[in-house]
C-alpha atoms as a PDB file:
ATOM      1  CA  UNK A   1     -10.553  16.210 -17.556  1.00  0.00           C
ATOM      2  CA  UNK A   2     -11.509  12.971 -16.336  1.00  0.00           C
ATOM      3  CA  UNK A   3      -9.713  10.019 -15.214  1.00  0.00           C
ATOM      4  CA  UNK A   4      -8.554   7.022 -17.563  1.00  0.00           C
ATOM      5  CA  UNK A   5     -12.248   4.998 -17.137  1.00  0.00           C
ATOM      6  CA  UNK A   6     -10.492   1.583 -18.082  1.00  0.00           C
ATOM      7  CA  UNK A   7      -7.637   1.928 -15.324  1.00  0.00           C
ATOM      8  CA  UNK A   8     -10.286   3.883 -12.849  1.00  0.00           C
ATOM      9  CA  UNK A   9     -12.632   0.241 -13.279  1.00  0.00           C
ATOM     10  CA  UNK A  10      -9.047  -1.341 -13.179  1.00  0.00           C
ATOM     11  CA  UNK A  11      -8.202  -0.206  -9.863  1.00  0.00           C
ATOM     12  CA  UNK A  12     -11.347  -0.381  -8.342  1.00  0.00           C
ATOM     13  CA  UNK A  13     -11.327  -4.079  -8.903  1.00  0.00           C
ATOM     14  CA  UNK A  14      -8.016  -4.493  -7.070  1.00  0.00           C
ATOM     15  CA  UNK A  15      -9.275  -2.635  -4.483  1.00  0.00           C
ATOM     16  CA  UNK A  16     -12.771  -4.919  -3.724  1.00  0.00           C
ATOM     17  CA  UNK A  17     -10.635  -8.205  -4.991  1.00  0.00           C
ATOM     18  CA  UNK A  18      -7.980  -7.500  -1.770  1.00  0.00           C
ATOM     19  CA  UNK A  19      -8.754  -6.120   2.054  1.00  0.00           C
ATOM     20  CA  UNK A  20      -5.474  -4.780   1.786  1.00  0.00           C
ATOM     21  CA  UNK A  21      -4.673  -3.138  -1.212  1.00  0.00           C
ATOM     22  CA  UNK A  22      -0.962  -1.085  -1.226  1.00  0.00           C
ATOM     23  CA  UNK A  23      -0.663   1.343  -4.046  1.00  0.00           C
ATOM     24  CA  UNK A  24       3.447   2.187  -3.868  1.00  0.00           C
ATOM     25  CA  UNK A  25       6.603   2.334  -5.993  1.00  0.00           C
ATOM     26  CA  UNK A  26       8.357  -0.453  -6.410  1.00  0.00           C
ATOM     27  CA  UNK A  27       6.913  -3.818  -5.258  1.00  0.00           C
ATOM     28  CA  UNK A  28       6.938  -5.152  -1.476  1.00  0.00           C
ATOM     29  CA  UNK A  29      10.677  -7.178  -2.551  1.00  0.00           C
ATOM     30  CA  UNK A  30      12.151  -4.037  -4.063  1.00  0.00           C
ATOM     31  CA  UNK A  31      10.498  -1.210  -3.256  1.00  0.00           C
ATOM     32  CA  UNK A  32      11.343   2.056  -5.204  1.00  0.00           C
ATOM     33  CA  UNK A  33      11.093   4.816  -2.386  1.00  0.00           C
ATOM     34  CA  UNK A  34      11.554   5.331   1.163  1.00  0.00           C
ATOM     35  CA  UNK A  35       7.983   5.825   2.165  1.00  0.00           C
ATOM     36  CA  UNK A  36       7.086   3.153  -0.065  1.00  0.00           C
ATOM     37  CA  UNK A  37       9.907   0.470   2.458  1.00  0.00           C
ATOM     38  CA  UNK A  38       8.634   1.816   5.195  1.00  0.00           C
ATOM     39  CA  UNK A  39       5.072   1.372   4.470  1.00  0.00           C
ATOM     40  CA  UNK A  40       5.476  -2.115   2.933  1.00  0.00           C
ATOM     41  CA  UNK A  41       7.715  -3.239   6.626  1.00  0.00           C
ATOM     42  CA  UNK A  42       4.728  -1.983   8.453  1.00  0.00           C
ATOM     43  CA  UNK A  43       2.229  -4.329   6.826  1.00  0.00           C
ATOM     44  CA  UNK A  44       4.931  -7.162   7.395  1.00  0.00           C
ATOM     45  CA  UNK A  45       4.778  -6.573  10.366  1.00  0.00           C
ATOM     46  CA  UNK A  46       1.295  -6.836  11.131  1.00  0.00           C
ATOM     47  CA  UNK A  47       1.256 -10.614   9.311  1.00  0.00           C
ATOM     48  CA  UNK A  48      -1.419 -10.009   7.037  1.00  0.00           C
ATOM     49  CA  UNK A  49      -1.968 -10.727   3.391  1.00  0.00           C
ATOM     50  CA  UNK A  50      -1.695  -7.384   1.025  1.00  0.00           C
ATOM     51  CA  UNK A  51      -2.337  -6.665  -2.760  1.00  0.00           C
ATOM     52  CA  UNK A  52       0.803  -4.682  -4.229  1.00  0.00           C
ATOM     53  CA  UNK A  53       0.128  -2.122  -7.340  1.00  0.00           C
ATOM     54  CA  UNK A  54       3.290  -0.836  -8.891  1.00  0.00           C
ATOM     55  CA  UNK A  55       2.027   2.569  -9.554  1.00  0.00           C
ATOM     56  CA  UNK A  56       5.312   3.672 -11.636  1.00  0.00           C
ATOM     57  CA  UNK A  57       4.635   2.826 -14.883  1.00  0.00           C
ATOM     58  CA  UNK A  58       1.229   4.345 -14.658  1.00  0.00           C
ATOM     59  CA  UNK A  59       2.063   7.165 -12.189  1.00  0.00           C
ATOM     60  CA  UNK A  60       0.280  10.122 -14.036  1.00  0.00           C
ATOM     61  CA  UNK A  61      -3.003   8.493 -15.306  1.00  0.00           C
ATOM     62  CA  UNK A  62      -2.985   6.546 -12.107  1.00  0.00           C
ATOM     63  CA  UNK A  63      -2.807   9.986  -9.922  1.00  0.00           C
ATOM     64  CA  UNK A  64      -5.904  11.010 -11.863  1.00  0.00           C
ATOM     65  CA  UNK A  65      -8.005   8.083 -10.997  1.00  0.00           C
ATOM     66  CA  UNK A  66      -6.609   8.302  -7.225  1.00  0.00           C
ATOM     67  CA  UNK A  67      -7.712  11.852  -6.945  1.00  0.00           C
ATOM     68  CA  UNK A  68     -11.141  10.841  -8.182  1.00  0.00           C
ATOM     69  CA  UNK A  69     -12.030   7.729  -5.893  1.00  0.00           C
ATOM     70  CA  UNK A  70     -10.149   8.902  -2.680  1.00  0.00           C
ATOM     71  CA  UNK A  71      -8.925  12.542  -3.103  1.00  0.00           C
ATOM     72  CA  UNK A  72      -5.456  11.320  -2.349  1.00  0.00           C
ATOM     73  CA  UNK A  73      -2.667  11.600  -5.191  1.00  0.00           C
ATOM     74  CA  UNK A  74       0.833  10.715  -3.527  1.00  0.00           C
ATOM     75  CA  UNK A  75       1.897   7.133  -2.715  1.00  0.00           C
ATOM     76  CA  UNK A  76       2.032   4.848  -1.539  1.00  0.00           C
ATOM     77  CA  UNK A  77      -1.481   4.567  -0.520  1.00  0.00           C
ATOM     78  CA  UNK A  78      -2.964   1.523   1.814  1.00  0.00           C
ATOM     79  CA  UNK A  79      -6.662   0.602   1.117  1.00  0.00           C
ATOM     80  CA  UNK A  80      -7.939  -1.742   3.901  1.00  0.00           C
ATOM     81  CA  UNK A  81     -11.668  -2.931   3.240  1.00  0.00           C
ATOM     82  CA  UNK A  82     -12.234  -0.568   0.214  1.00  0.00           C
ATOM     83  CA  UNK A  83     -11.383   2.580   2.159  1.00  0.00           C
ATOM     84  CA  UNK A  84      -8.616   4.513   2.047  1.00  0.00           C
ATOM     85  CA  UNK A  85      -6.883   4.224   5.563  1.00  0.00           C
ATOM     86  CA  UNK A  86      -4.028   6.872   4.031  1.00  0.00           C
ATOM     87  CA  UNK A  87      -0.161   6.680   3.012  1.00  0.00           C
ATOM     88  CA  UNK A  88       3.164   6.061   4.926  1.00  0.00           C
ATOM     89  CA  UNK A  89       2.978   9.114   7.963  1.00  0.00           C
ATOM     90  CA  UNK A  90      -0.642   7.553   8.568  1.00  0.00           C
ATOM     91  CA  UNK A  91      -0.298   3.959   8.759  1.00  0.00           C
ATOM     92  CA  UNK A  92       2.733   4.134  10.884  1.00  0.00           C
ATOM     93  CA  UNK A  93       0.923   6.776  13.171  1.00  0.00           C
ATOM     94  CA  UNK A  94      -1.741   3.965  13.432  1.00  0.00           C
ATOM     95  CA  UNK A  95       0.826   1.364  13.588  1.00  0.00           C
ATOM     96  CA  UNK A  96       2.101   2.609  16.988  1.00  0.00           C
ATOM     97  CA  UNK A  97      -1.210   3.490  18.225  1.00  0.00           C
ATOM     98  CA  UNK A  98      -3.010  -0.471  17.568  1.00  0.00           C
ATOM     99  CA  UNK A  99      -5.226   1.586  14.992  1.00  0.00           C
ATOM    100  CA  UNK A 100      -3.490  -0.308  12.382  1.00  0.00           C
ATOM    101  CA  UNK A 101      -4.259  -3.790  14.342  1.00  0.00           C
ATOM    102  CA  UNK A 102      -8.086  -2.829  14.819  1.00  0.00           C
ATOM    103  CA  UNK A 103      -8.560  -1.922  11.586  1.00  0.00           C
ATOM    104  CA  UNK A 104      -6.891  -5.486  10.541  1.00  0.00           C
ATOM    105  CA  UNK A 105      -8.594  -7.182  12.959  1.00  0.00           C
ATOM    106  CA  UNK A 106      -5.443  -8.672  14.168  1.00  0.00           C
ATOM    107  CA  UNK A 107      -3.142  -8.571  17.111  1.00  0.00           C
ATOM    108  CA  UNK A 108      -1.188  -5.346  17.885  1.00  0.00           C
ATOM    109  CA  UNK A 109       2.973  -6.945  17.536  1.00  0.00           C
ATOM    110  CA  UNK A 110       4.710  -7.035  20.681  1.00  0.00           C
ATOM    111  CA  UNK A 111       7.793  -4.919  19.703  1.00  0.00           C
ATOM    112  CA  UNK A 112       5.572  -2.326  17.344  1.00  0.00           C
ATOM    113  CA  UNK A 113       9.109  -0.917  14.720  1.00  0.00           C
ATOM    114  CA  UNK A 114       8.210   1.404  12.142  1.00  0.00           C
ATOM    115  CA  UNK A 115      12.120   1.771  10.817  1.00  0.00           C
ATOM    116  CA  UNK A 116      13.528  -0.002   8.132  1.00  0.00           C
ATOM    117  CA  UNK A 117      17.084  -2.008   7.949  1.00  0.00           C
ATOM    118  CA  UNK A 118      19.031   0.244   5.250  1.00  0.00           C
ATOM    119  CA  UNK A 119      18.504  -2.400   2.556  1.00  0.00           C
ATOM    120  CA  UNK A 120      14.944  -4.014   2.787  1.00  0.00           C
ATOM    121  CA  UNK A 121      15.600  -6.756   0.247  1.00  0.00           C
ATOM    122  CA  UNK A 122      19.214  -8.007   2.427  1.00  0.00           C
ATOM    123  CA  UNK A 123      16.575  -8.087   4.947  1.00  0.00           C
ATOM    124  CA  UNK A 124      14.760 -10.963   3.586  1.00  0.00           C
ATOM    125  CA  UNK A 125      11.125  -8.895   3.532  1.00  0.00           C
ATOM    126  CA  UNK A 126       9.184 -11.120   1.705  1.00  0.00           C
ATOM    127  CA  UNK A 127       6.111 -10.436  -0.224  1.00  0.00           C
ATOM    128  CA  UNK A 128       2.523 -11.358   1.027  1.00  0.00           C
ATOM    129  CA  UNK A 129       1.232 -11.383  -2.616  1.00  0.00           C
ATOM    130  CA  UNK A 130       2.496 -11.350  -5.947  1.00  0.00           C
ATOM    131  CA  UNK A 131       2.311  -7.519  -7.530  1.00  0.00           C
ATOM    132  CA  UNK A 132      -0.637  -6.722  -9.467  1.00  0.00           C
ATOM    133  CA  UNK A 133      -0.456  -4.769 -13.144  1.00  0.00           C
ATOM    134  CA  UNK A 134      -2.512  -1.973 -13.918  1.00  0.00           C
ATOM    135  CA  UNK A 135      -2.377  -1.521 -17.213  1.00  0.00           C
ATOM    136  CA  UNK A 136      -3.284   1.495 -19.849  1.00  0.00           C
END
């Protein structure tokens, strides 16, 4: 069965309309899921703008059109120049490495943290971009 074509054309916008494009539960102020936090402080880190899908309320039909355009059905998911780059284990791998900061094209942060305070939001994270809506 194929994907939803109106939320596969959907994302695929969001994805060429942003360099960074973070597919994840929740949005980058309250994120829904661990991997999703931890993702979402790595990119704060790094200082750059980022496009945030909430991929909850779409999470089945949205798997479907992932699988399709990138072979990749968990989130969150980071697209940096159209590509997926991969989810939470694989941005923070590149994170530490400077991977992360070449593929950016920015500076590699002095003190390079991929852990969380227990409460990102009491943090202050703030969010490089409104959330986007994906709609069915």
């Amino acid at each position: 069965m194929a994907a939803n074509p109106e939320l596969r054309e959907q994302l695929e916008q969001a994805i060429s309309a942003n360099k960074v494009l973070l597919l994840m539960k929740g949005t980058p102020d309250m994120p829904r899921c661990g991997f999703s936090m931890r993702t979402v402080a790595v990119l704060e880190q790094m200082g750059v703008e980022y496009g945030a899908i909430d991929v909850l309320p779409v999470m089945g039909p949205l798997r479907e059109v992932t699988a399709e355009i990138s072979d990749w059905q968990t989130f969150p998911q980071v697209y940096i120049d159209g590509e997926l780059v991969g989810g939470c284990d694989i941005v923070e791998e590149m994170f530490e490495s400077g991977e992360l900061a070449d593929a950016l094209g920015v500076p590699q942060p002095e003190t390079a943290e991929t852990q969380m305070p227990a409460n990102a939001t009491e943090a202050g994270l703030p969010a490089q971009s409104p959330p986007m809506q994906i709609e069915t």
